[in-house]
N, C-alpha and C. Protein backbone atom coordinates (compact mmCIF):
# COMPACT_ATOMS: atom_id res chain seq x y z
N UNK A 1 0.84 -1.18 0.00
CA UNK A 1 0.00 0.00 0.00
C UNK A 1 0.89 1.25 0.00
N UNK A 2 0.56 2.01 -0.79
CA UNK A 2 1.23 3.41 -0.97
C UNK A 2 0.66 4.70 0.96
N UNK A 3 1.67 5.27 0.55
CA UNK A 3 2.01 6.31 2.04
C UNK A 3 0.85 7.42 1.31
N UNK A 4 -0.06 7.79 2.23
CA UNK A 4 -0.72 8.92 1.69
C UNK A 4 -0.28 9.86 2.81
N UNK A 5 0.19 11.06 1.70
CA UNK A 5 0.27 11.91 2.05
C UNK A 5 -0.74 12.97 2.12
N UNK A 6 -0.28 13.77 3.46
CA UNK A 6 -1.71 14.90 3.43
C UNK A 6 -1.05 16.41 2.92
N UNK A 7 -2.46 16.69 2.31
CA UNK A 7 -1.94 18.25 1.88
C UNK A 7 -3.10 19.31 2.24
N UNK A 8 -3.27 20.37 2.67
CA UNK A 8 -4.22 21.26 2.55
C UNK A 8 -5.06 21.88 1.17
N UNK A 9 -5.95 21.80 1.67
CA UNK A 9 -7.13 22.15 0.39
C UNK A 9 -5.89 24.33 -0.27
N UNK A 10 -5.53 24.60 0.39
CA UNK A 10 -5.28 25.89 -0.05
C UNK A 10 -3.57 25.63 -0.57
N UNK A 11 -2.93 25.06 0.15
CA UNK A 11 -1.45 24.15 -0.81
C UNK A 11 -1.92 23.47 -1.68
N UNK A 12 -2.79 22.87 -2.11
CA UNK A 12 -3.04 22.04 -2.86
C UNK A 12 -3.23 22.68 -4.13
N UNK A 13 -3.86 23.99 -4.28
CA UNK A 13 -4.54 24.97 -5.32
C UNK A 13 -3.14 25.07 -5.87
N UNK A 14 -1.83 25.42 -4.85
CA UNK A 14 -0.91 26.40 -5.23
C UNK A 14 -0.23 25.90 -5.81
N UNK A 15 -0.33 24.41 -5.37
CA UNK A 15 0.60 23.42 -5.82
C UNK A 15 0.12 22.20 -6.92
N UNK A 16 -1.10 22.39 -7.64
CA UNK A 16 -1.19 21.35 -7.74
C UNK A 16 -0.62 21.06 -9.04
N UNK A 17 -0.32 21.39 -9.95
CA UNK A 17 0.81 21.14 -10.76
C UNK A 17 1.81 20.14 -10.88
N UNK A 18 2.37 20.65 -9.53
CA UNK A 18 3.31 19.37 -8.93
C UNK A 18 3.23 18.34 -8.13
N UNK A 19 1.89 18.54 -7.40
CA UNK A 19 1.30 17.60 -7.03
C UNK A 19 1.16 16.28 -7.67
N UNK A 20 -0.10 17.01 -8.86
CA UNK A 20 -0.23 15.84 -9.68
C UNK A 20 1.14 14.93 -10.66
N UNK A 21 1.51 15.41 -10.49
CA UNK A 21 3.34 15.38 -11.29
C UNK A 21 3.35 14.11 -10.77
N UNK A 22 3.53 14.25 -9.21
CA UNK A 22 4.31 13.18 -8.17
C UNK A 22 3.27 12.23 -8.30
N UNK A 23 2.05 12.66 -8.46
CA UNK A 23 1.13 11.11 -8.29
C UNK A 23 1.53 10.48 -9.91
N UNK A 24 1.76 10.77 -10.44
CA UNK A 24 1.46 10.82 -12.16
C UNK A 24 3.42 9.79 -12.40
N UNK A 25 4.09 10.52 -11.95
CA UNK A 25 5.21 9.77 -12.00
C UNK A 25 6.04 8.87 -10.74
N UNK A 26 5.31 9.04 -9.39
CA UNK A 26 5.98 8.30 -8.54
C UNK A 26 4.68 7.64 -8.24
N UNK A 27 3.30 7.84 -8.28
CA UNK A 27 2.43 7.08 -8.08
C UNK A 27 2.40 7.41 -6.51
N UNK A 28 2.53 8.88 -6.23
CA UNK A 28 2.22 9.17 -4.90
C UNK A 28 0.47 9.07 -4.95
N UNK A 29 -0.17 9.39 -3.20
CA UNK A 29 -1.36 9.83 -3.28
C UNK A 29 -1.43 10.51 -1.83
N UNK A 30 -2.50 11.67 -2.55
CA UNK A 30 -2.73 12.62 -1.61
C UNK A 30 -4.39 12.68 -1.04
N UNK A 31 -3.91 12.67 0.25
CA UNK A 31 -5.23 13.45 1.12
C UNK A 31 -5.30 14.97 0.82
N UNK A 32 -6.36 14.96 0.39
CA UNK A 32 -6.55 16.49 0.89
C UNK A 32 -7.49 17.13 1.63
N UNK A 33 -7.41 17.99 2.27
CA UNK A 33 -7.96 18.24 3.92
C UNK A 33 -8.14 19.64 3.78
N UNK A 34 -9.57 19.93 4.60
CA UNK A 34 -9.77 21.22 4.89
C UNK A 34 -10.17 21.36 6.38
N UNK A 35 -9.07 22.20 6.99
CA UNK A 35 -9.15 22.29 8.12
C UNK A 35 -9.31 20.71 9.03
N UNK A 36 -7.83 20.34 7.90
CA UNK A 36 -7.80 19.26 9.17
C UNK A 36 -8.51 18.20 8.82
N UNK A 37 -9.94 18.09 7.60
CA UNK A 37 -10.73 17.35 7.85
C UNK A 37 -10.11 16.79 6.05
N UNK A 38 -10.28 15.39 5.94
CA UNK A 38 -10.39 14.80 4.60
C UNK A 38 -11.55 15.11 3.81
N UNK A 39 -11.24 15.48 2.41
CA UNK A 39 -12.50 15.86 1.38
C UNK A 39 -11.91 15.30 0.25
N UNK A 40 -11.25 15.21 -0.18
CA UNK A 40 -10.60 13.93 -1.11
C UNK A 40 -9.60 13.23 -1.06
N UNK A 41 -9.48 12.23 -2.30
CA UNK A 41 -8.12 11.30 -2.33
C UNK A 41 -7.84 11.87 -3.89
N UNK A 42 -6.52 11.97 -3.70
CA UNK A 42 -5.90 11.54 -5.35
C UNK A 42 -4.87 10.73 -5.16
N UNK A 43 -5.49 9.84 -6.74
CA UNK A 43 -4.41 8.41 -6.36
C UNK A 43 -4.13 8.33 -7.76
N UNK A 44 -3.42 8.08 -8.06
CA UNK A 44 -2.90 7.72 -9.39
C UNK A 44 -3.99 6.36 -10.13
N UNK A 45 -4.18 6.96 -11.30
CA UNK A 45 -5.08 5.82 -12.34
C UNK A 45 -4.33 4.59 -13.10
N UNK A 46 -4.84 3.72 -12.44
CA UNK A 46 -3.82 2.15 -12.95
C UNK A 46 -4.55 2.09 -14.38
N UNK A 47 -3.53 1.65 -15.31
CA UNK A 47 -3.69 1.60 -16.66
C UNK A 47 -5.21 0.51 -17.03
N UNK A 48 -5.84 0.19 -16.11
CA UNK A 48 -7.15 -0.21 -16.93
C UNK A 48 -7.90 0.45 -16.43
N UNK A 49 -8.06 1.06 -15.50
CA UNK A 49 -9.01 2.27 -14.60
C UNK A 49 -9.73 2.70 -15.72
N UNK A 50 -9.37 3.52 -16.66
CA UNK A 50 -9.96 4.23 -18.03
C UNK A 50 -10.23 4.08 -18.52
N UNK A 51 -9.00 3.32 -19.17
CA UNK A 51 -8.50 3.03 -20.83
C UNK A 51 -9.50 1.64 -20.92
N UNK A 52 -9.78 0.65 -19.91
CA UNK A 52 -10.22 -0.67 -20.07
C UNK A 52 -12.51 -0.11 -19.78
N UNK A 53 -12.28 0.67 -19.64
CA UNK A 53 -13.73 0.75 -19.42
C UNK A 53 -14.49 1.31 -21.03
N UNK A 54 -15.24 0.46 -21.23
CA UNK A 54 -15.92 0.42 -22.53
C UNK A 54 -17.13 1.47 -22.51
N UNK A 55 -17.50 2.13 -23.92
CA UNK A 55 -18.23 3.51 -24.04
C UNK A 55 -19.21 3.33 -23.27
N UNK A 56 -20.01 1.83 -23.04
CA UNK A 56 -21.03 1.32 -22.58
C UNK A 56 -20.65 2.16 -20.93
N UNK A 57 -20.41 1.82 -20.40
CA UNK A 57 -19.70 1.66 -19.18
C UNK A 57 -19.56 3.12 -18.62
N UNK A 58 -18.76 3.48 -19.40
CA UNK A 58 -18.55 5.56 -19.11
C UNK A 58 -19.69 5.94 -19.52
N UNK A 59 -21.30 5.90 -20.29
CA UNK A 59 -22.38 6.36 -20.11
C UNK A 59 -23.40 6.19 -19.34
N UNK A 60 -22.78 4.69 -18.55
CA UNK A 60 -23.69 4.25 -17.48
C UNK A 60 -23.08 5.41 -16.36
N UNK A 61 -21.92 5.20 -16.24
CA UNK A 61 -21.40 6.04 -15.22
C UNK A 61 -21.43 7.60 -14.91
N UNK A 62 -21.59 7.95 -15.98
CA UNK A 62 -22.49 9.36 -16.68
C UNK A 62 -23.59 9.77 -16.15
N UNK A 63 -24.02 8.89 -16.61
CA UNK A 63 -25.98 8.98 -15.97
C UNK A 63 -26.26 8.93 -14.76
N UNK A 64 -25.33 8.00 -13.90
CA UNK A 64 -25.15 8.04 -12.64
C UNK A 64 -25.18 9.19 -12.20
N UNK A 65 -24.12 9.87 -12.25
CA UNK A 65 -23.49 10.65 -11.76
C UNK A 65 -24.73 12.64 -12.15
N UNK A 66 -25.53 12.41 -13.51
CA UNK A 66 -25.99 13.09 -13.65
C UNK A 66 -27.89 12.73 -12.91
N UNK A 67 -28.05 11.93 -12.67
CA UNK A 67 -28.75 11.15 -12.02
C UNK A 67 -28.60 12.14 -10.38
N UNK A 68 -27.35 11.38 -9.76
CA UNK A 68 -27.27 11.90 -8.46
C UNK A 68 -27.48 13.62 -8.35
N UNK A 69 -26.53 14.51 -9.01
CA UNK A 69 -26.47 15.83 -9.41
C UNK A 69 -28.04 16.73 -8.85
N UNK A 70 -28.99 15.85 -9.97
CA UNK A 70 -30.06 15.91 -10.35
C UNK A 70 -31.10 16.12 -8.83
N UNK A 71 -30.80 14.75 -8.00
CA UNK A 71 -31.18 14.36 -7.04
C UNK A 71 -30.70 15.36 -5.87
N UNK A 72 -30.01 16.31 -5.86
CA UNK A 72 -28.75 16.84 -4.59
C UNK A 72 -29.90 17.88 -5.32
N UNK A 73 -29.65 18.65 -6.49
CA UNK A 73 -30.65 19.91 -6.65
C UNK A 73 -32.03 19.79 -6.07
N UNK A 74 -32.31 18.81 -6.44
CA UNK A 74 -34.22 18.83 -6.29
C UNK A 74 -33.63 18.48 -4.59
N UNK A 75 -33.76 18.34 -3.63
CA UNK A 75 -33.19 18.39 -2.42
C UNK A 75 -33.06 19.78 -1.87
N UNK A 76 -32.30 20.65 -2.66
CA UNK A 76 -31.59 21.69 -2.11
C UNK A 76 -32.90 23.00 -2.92
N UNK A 77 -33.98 22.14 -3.02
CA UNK A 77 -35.04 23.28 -3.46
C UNK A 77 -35.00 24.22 -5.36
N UNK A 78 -34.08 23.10 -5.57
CA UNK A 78 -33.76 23.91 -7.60
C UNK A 78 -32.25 23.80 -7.54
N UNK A 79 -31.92 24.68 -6.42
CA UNK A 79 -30.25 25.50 -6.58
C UNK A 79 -29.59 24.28 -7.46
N UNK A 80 -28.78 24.35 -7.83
CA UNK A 80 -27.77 23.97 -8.83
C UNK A 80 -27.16 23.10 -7.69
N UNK A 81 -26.52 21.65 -7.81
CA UNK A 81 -25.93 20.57 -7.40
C UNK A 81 -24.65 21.35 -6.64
N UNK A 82 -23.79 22.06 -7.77
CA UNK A 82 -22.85 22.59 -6.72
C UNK A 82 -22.53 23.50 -5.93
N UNK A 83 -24.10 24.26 -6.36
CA UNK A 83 -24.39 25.46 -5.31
C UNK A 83 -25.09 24.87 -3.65
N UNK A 84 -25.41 23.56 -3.36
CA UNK A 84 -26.03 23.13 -2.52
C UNK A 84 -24.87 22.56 -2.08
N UNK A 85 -23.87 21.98 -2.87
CA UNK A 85 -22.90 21.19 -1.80
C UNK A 85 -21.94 22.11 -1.14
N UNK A 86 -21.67 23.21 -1.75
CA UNK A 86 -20.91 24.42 -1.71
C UNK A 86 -21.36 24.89 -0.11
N UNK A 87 -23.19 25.39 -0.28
CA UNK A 87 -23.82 25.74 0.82
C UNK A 87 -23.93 24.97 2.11
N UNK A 88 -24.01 23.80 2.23
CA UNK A 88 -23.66 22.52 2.79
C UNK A 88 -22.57 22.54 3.82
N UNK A 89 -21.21 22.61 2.81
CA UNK A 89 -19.68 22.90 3.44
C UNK A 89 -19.81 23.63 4.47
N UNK A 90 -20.34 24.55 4.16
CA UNK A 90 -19.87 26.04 5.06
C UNK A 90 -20.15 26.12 6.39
């Protein structure tokens, strides 16, 4: 298992350039944290992650994903998916 490293959501902006560099060529992965707290992972994409998933597959995952979106607005009264998760955070 790879060492995850943590980074701040505001280093992360400044840096991420090189961030992604290190995941991309050493196959690092990063926490990233706001205030301390985890809000994502980046991990480097193993060569079938993508490339092996068929068109079928990335439109199912599509729909999903526009599906959920969909579901977070009508929730949050209309507002827009990332105006509710945005509002949410805070």
């Amino acid at each position: 298992m790879r060492k995850r490293r943590k980074v701040g959501v505001r280093r992360f902006k400044a840096e991420a350039t090189k961030i992604l560099s290190q995941v991309r060529e050493d196959e690092a992965e990063y926490v990233v944290t706001r205030r301390g707290q985890p809000i994502a992972l980046i991990t480097p994409i193993g060569g079938g992650d993508v490339e092996g998933e068929s068109g079928d597959e990335i439109s199912r995952s599509m729909a999903r994903i526009r599906r959920t979106a969909r579901r977070v607005s009508a929730a949050a009264g209309g507002a827009s998916a990332a105006a509710a998760v945005s509002r949410q955070r805070r």
